[in-house]
C-alpha atoms as a PDB file:
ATOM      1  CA  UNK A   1       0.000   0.000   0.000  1.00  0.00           C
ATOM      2  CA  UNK A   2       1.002   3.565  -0.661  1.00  0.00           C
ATOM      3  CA  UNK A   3       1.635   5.655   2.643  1.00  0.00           C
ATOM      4  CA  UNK A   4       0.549   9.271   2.043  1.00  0.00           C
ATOM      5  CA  UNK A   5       3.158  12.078   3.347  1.00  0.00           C
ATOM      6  CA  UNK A   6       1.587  15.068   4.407  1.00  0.00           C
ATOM      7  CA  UNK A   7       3.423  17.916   2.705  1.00  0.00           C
ATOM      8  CA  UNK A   8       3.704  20.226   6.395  1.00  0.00           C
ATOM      9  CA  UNK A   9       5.475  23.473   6.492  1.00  0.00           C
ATOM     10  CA  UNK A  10       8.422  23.754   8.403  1.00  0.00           C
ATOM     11  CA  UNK A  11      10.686  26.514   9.315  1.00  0.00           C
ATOM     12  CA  UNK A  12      14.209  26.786   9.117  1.00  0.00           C
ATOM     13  CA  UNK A  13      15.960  27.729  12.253  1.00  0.00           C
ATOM     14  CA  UNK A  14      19.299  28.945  10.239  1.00  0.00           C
ATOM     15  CA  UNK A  15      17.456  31.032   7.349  1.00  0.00           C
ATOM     16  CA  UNK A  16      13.714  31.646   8.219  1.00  0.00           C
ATOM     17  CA  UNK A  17      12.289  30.131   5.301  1.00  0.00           C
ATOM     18  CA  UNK A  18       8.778  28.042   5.369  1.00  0.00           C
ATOM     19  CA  UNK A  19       9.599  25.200   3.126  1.00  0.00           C
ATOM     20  CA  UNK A  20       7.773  21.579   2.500  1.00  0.00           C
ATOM     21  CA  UNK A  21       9.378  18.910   4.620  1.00  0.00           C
ATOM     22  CA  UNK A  22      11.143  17.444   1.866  1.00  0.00           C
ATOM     23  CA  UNK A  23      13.498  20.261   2.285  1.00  0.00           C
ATOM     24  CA  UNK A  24      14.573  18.819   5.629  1.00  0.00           C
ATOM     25  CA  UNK A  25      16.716  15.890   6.762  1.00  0.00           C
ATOM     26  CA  UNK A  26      14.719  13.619   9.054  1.00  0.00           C
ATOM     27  CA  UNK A  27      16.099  12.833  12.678  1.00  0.00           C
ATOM     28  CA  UNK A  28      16.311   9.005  12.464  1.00  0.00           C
ATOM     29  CA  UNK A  29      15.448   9.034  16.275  1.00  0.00           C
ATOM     30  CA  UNK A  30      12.518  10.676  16.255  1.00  0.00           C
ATOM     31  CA  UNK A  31      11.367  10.841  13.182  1.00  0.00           C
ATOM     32  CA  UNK A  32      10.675  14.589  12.596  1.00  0.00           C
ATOM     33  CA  UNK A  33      12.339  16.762   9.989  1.00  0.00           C
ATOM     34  CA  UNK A  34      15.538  18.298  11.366  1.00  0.00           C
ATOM     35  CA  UNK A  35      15.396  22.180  12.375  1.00  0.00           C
ATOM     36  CA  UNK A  36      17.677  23.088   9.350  1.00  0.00           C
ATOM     37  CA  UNK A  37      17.283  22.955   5.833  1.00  0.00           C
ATOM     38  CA  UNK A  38      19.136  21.167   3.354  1.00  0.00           C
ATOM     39  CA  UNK A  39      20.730  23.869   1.779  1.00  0.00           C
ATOM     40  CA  UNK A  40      21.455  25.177   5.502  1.00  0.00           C
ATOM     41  CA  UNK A  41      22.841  22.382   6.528  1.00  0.00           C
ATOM     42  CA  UNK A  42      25.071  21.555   3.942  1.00  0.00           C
ATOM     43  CA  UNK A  43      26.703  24.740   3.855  1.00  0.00           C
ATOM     44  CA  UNK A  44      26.788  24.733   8.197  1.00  0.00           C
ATOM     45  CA  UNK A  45      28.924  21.712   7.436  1.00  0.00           C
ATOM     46  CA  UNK A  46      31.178  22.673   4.641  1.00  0.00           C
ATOM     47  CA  UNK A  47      32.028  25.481   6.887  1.00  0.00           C
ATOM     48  CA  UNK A  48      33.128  23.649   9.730  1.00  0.00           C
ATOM     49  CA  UNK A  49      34.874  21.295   7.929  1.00  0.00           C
ATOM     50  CA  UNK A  50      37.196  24.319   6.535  1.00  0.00           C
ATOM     51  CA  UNK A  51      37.443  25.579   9.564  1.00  0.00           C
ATOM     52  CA  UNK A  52      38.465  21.986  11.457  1.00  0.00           C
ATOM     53  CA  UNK A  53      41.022  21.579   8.568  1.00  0.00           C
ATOM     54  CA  UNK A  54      42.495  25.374   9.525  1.00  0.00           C
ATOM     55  CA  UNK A  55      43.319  24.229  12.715  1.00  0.00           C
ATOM     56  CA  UNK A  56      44.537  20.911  11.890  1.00  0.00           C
ATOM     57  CA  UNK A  57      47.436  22.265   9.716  1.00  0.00           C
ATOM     58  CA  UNK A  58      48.512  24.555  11.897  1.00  0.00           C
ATOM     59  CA  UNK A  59      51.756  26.971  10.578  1.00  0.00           C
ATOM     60  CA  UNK A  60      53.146  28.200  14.062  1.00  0.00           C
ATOM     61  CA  UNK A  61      53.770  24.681  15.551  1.00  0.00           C
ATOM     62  CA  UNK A  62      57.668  23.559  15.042  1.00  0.00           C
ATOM     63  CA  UNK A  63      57.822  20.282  13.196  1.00  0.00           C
ATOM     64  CA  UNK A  64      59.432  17.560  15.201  1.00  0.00           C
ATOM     65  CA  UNK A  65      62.694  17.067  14.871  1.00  0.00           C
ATOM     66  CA  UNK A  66      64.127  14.368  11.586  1.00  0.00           C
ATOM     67  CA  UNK A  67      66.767  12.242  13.578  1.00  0.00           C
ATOM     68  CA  UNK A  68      68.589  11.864  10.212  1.00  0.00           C
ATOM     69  CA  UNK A  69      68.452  15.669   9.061  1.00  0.00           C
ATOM     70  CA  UNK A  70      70.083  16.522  12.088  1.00  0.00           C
ATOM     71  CA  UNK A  71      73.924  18.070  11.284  1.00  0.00           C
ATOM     72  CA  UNK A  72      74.756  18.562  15.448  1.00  0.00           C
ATOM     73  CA  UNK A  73      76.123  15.007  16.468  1.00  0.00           C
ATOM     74  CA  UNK A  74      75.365  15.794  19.699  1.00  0.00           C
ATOM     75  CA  UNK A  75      72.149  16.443  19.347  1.00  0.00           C
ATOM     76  CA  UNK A  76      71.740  13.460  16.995  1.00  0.00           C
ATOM     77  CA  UNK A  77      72.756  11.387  19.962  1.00  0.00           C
ATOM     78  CA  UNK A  78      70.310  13.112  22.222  1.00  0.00           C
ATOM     79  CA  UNK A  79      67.462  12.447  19.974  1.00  0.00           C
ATOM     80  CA  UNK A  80      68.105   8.789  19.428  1.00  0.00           C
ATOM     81  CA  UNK A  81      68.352   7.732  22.757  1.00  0.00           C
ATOM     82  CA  UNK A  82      65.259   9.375  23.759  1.00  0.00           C
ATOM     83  CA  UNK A  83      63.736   8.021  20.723  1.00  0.00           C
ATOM     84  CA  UNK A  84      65.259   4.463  22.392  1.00  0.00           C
ATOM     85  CA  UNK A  85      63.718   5.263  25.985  1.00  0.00           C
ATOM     86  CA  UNK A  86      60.480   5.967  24.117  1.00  0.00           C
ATOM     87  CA  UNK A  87      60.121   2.770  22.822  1.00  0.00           C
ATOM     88  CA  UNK A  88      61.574   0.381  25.533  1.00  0.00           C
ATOM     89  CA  UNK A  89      58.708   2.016  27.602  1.00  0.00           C
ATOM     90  CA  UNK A  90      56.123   1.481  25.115  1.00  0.00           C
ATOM     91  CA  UNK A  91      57.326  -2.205  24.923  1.00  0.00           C
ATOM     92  CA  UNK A  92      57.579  -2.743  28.493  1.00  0.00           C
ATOM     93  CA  UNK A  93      53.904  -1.154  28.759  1.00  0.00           C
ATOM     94  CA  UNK A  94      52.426  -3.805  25.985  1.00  0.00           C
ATOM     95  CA  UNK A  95      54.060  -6.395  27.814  1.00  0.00           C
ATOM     96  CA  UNK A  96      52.763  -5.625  31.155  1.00  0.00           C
ATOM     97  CA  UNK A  97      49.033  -5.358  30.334  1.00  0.00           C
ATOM     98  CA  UNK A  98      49.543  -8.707  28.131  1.00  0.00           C
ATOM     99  CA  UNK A  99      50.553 -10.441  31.451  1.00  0.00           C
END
């Protein structure tokens, strides 16, 4: 059997338009039409997503350090051993909640 949809107006919270409740994403919980439209949300979304990606790459924070880029022996040294102590901890950690 066919199951009629009633065409209801909704308005959208972002840009105050009535519009026909195919204009909204529904809320799988409760089955109602989102308080966005569409269009409103998809652009809410594409704009966070640029912004997330701004902060992600960030162009203040140092890079770490490249072990084999470094020209100071001494600090070479430095770097590899606590590269070493790094990952004799992380080993000893795996080990100990494997036991």
């Amino acid at each position: 059997m066919e199951t009629l949809q009633k065409q209801t107006l909704y308005a959208c919270g972002c840009c105050k338009q009535t519009l026909p409740s195919d204009a909204f994403y529904v809320d799988k919980r409760t089955g109602l039409p989102g308080n966005y439209c569409k269009e409103c949300r998809k652009s809410a979304s594409r704009k966070h997503r640029k912004a997330e990606k701004r902060t992600l790459v960030r162009e203040d924070r140092e890079p770490y350090p490249v072990i084999t880029s470094t020209k100071d022996p001494e600090l070479r040294r430095k770097l590899i051993l606590s590269a070493l102590q790094t990952v004799r901890a992380s080993i000893k950690q795996k080990k100990a909640e494997a036991l």
